[in-house]
PDB file of N, CA and C in Angstrom:
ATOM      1  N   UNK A   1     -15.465  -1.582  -2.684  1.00  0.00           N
ATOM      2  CA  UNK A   1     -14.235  -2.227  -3.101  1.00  0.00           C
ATOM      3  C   UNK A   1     -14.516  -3.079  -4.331  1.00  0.00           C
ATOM      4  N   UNK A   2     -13.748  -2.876  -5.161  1.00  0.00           N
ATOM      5  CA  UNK A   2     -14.009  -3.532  -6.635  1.00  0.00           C
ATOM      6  C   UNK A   2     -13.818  -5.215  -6.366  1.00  0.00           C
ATOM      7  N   UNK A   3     -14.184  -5.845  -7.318  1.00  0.00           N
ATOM      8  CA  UNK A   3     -13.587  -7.289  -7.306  1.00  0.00           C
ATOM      9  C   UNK A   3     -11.877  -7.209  -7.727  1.00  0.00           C
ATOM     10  N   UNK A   4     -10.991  -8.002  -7.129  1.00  0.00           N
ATOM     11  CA  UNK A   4      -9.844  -8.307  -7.164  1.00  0.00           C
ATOM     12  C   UNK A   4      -9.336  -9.205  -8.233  1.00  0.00           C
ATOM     13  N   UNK A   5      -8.841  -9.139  -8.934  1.00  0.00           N
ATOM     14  CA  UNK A   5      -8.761 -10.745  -9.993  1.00  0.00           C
ATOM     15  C   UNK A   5      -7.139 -11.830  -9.104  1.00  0.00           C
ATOM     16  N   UNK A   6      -7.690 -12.558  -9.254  1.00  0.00           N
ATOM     17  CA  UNK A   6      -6.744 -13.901  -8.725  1.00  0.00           C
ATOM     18  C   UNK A   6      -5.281 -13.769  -9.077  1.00  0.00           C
ATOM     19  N   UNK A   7      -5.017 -13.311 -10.174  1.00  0.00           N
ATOM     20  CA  UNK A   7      -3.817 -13.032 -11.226  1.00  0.00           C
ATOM     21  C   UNK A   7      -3.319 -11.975  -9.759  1.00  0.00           C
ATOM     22  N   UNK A   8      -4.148 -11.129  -9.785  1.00  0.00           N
ATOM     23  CA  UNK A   8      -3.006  -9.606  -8.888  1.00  0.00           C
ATOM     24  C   UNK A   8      -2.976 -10.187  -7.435  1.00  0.00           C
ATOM     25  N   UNK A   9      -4.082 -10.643  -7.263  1.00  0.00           N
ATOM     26  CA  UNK A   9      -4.070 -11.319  -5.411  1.00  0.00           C
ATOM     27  C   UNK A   9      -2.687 -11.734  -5.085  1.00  0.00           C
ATOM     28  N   UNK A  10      -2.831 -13.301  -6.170  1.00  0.00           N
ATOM     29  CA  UNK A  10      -1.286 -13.935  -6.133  1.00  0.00           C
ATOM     30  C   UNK A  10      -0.053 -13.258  -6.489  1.00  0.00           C
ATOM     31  N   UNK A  11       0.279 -12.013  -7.448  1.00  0.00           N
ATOM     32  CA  UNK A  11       1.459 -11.145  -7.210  1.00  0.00           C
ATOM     33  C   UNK A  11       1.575 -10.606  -6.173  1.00  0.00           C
ATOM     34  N   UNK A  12       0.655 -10.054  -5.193  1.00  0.00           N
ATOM     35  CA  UNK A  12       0.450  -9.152  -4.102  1.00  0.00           C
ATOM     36  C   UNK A  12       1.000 -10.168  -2.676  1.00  0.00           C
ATOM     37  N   UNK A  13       0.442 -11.689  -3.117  1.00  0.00           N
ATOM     38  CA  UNK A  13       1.176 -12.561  -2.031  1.00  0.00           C
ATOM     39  C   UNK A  13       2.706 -12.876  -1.631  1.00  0.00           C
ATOM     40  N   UNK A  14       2.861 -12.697  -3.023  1.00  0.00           N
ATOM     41  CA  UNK A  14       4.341 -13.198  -3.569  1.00  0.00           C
ATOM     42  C   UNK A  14       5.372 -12.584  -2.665  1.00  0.00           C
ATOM     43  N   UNK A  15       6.683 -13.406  -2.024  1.00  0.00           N
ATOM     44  CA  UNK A  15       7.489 -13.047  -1.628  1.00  0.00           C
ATOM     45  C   UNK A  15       8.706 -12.528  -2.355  1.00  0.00           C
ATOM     46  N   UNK A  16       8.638 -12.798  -3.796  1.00  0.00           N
ATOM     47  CA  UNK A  16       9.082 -11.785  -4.727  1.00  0.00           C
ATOM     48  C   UNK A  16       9.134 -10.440  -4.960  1.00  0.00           C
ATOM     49  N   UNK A  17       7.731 -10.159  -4.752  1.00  0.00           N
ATOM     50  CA  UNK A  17       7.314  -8.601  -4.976  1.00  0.00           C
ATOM     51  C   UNK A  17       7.939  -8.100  -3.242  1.00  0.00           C
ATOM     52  N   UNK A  18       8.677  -7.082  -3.764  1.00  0.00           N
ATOM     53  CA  UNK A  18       9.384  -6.266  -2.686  1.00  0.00           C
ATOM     54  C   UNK A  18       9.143  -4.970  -2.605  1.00  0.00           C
ATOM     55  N   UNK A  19       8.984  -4.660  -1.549  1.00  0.00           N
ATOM     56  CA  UNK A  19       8.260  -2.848  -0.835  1.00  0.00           C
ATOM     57  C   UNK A  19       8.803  -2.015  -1.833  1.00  0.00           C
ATOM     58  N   UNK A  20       8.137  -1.086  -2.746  1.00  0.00           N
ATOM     59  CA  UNK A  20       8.594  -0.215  -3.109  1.00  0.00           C
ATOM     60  C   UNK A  20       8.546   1.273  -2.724  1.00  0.00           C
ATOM     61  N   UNK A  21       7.693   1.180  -1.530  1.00  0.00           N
ATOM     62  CA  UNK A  21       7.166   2.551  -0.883  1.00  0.00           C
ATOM     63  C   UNK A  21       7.516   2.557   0.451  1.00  0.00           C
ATOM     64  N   UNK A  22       8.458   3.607   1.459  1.00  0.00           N
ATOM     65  CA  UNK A  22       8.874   2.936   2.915  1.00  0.00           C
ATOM     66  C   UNK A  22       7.932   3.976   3.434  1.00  0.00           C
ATOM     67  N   UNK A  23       7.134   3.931   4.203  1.00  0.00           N
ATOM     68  CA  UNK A  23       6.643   4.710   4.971  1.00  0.00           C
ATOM     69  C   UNK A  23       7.788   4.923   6.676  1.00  0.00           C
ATOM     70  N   UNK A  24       8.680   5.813   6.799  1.00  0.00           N
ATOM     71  CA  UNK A  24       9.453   6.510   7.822  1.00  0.00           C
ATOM     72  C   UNK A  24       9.328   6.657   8.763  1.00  0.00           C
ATOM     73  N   UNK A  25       9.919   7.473   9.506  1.00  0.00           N
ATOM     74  CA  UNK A  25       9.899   8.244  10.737  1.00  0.00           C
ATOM     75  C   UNK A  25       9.214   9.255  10.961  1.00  0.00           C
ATOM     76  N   UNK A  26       9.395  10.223   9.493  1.00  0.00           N
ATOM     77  CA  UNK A  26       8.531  11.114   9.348  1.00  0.00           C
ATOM     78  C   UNK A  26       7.449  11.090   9.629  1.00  0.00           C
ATOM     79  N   UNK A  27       6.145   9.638   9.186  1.00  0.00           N
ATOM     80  CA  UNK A  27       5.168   9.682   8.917  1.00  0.00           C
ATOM     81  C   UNK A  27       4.807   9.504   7.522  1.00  0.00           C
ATOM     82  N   UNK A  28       3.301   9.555   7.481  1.00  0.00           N
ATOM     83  CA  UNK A  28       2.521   9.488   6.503  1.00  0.00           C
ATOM     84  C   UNK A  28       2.518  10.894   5.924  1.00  0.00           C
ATOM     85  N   UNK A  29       3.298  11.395   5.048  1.00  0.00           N
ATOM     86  CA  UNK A  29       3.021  12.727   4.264  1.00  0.00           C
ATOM     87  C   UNK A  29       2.560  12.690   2.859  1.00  0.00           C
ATOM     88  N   UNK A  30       2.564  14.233   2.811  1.00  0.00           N
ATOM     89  CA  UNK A  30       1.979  13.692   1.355  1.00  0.00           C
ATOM     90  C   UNK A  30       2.983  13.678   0.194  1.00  0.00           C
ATOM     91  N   UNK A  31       4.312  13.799   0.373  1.00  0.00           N
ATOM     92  CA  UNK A  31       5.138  13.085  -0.059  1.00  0.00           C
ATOM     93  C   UNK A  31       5.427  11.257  -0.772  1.00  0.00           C
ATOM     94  N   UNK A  32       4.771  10.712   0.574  1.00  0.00           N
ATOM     95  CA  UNK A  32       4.545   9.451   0.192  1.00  0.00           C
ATOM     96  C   UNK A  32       3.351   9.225  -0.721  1.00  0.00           C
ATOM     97  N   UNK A  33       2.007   9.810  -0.194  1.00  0.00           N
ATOM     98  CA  UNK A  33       1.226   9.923  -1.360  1.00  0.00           C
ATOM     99  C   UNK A  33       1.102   9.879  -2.862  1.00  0.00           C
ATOM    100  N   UNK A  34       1.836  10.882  -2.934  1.00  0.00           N
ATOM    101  CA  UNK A  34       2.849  11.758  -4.240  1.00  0.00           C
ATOM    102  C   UNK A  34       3.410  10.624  -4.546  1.00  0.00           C
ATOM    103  N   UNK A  35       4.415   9.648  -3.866  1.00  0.00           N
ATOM    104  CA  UNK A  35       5.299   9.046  -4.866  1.00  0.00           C
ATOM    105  C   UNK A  35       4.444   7.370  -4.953  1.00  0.00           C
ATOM    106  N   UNK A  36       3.380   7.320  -4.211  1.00  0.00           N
ATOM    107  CA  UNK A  36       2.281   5.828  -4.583  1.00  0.00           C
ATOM    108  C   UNK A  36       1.656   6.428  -5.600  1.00  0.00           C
ATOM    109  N   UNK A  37       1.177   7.388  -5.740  1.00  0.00           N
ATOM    110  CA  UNK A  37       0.601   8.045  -7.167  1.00  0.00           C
ATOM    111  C   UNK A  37       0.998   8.071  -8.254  1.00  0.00           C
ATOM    112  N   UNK A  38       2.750   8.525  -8.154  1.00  0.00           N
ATOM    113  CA  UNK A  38       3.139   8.101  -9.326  1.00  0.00           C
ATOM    114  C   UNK A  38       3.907   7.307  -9.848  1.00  0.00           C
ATOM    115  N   UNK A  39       3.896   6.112  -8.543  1.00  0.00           N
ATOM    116  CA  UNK A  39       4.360   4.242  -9.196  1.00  0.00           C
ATOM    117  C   UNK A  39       2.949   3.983  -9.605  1.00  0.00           C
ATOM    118  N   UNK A  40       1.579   3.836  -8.900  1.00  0.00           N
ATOM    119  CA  UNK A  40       0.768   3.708  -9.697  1.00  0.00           C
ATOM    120  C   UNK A  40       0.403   4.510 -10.736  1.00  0.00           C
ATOM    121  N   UNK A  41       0.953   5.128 -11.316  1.00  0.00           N
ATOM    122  CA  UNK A  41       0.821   5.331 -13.010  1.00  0.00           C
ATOM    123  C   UNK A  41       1.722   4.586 -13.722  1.00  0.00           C
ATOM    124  N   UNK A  42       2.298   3.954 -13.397  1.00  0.00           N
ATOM    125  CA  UNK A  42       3.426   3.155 -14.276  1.00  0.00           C
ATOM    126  C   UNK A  42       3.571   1.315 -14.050  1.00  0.00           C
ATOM    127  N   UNK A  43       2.788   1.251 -12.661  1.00  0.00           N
ATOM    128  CA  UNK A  43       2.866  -0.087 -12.291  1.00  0.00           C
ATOM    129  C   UNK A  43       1.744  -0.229 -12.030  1.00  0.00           C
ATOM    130  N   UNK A  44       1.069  -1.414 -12.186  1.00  0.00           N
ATOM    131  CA  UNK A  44       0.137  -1.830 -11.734  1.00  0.00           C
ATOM    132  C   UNK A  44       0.084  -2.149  -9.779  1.00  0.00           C
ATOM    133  N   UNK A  45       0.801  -2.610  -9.699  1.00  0.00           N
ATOM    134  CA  UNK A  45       0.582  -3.175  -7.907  1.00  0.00           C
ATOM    135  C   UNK A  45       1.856  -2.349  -7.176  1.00  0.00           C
ATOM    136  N   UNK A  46       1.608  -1.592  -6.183  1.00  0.00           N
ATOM    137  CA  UNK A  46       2.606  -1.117  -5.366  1.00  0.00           C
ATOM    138  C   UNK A  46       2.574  -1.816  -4.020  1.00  0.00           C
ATOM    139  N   UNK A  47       3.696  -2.253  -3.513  1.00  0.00           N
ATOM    140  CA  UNK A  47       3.315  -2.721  -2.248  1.00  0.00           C
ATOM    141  C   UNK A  47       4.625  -1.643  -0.908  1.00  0.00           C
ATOM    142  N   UNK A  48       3.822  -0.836  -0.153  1.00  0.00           N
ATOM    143  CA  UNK A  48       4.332  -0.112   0.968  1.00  0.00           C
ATOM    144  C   UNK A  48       4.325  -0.608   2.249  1.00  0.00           C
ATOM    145  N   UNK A  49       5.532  -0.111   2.795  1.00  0.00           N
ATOM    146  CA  UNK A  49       6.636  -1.074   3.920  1.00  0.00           C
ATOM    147  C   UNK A  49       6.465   0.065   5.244  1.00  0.00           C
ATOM    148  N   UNK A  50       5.358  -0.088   6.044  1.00  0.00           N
ATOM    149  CA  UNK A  50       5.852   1.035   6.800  1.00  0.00           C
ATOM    150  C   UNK A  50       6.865   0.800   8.361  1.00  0.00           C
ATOM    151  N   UNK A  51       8.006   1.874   9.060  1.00  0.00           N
ATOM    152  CA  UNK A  51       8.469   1.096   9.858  1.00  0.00           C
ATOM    153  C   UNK A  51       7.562   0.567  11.432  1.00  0.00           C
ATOM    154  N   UNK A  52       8.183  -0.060  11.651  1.00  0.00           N
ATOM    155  CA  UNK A  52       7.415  -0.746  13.151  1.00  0.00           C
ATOM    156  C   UNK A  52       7.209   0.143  13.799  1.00  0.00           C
ATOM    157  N   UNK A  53       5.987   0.316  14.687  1.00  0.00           N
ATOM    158  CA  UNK A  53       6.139   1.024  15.785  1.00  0.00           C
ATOM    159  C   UNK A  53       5.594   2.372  15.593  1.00  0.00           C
ATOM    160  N   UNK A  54       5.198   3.143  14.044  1.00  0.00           N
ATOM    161  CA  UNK A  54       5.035   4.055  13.720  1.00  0.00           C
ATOM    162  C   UNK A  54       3.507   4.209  13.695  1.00  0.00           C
ATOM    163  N   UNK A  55       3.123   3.325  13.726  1.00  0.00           N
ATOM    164  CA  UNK A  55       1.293   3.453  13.902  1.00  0.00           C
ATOM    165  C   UNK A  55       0.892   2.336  15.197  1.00  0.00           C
ATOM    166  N   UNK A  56       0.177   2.389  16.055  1.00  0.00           N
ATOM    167  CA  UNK A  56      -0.262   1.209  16.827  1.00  0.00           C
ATOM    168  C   UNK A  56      -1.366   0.438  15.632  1.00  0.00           C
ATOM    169  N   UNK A  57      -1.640  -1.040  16.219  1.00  0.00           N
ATOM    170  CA  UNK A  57      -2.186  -2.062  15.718  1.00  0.00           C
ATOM    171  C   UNK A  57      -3.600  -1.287  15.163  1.00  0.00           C
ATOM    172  N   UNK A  58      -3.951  -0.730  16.307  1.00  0.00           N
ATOM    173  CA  UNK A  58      -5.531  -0.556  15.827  1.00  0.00           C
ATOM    174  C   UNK A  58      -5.316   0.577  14.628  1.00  0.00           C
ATOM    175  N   UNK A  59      -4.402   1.702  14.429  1.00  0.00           N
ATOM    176  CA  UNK A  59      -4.689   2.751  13.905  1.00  0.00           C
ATOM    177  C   UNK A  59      -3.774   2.304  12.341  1.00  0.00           C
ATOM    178  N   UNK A  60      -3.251   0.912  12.026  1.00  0.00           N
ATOM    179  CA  UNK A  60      -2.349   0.748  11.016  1.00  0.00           C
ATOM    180  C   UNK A  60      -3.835   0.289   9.736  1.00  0.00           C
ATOM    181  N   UNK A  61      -5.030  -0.019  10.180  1.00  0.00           N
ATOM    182  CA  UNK A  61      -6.418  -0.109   8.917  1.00  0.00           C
ATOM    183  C   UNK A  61      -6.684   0.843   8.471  1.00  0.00           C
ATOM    184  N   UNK A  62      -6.548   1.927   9.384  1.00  0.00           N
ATOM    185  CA  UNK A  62      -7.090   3.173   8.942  1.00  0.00           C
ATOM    186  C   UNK A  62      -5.835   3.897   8.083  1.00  0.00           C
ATOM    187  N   UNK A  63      -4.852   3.868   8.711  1.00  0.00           N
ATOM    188  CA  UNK A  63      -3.766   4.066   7.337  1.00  0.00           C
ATOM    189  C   UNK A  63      -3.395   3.997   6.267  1.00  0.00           C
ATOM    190  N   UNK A  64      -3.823   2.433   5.961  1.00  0.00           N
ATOM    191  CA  UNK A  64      -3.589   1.651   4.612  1.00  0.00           C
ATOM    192  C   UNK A  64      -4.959   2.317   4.102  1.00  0.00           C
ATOM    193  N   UNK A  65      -6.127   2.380   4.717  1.00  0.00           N
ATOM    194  CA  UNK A  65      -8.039   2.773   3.828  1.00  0.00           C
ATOM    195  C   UNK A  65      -7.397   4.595   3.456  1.00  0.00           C
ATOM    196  N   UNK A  66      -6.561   4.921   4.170  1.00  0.00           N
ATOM    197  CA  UNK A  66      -6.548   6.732   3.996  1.00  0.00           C
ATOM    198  C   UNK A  66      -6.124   6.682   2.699  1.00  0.00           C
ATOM    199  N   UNK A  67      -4.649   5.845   2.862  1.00  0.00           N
ATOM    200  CA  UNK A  67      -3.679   6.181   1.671  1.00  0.00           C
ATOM    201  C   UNK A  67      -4.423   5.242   0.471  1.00  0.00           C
ATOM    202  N   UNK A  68      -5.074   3.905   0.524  1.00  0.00           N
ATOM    203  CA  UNK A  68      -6.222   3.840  -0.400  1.00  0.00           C
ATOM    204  C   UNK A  68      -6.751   4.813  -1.153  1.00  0.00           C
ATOM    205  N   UNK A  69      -7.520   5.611  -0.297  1.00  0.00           N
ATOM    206  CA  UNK A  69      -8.460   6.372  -0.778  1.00  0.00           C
ATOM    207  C   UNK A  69      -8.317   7.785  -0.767  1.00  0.00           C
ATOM    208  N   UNK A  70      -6.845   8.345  -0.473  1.00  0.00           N
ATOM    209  CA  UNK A  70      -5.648   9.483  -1.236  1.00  0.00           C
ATOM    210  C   UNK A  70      -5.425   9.184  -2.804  1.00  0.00           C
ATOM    211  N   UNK A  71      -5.073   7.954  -3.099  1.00  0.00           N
ATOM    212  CA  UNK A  71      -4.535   7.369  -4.342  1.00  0.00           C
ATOM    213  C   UNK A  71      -5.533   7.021  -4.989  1.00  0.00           C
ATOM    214  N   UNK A  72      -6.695   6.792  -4.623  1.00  0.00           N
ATOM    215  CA  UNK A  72      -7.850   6.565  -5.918  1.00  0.00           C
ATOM    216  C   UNK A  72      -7.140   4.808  -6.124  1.00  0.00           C
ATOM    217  N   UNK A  73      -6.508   4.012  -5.494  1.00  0.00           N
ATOM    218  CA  UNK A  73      -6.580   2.838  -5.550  1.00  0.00           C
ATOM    219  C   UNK A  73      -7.273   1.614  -4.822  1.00  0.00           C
ATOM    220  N   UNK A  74      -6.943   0.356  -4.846  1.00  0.00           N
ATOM    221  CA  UNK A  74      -7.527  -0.425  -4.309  1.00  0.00           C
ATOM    222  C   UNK A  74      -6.894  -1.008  -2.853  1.00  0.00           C
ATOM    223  N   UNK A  75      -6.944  -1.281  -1.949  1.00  0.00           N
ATOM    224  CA  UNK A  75      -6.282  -2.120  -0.750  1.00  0.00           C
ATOM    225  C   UNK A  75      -6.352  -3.450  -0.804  1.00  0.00           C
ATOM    226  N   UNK A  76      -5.294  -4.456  -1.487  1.00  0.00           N
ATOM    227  CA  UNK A  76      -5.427  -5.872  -2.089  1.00  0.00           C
ATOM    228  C   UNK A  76      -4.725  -6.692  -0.785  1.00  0.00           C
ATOM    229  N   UNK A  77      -3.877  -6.126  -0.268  1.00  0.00           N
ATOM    230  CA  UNK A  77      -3.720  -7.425   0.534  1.00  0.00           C
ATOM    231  C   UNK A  77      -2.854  -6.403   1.824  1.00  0.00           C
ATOM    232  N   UNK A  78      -3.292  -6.428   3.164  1.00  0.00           N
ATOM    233  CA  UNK A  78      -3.038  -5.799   4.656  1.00  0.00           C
ATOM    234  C   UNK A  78      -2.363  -6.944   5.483  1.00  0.00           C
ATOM    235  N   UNK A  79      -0.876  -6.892   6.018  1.00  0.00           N
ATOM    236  CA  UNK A  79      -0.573  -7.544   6.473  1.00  0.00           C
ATOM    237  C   UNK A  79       0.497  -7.319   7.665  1.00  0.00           C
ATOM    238  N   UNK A  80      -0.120  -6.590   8.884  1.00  0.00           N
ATOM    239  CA  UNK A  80       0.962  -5.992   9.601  1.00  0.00           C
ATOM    240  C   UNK A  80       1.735  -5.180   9.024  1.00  0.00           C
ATOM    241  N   UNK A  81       2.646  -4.857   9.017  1.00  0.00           N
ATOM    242  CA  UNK A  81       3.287  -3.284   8.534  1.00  0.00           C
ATOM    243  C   UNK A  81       3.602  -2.968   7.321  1.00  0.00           C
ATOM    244  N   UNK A  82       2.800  -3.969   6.214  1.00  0.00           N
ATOM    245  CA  UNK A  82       3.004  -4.223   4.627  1.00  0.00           C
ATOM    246  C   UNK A  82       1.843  -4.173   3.895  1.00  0.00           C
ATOM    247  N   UNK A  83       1.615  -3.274   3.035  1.00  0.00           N
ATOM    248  CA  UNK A  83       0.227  -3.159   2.454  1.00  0.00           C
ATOM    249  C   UNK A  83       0.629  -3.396   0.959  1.00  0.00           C
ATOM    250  N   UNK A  84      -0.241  -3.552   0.182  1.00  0.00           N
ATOM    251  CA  UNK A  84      -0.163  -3.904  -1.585  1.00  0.00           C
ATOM    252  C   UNK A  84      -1.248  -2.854  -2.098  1.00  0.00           C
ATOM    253  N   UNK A  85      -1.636  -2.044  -3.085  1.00  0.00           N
ATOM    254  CA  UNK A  85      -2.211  -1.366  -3.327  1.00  0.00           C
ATOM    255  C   UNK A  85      -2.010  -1.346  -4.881  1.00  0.00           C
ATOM    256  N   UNK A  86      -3.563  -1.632  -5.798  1.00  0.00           N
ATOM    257  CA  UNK A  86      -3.770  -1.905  -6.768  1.00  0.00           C
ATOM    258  C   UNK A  86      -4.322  -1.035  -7.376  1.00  0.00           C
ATOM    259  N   UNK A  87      -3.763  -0.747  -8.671  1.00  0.00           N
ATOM    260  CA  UNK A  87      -4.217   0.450  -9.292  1.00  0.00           C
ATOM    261  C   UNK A  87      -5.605  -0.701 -10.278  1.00  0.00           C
ATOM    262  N   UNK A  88      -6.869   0.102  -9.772  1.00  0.00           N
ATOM    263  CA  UNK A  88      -7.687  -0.875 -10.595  1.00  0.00           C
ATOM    264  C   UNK A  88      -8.732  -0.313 -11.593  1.00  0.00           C
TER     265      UNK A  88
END
């Protein structure tokens, strides 16, 4: 995992920055993949909203590290059903 700079941490905290990625009912496809791939080409920080209930507790780390490391990005900030993901 790369170093993080302070600047993106604190956007990634921000209650400003709002989900731009919903992870569904469907699931994790590669649809969603596809479209974190190509906000990160245009944005620096994406942050994805997935709904409740769709992953249990233990299996929601391994979700956010997959789609991490689908996207060739970073995992900046994990927070119950809200992840931030940094193109770095």
């Amino acid at each position: 995992m790369s170093s993080v700079p302070d600047r993106v941490l604190k956007q990634a905290k921000s209650r400003e920055f709002h989900p731009s990625v919903r992870i569904g009912k469907s699931g994790l496809t590669d649809t969603v993949i596809e479209e974190v791939v190509n906000q990160l080409k245009s944005r620096e920080l994406v942050k994805v909203k997935m709904n409740k209930g769709l992953f249990e507790r233990e299996q929601r780390s391994e979700v956010w590290s997959y789609i991490a490391n689908e996207t060739k990005s970073t995992l900046v900030l994990q927070r119950g059903n809200i992840g931030v993901l940094w193109r770095s």
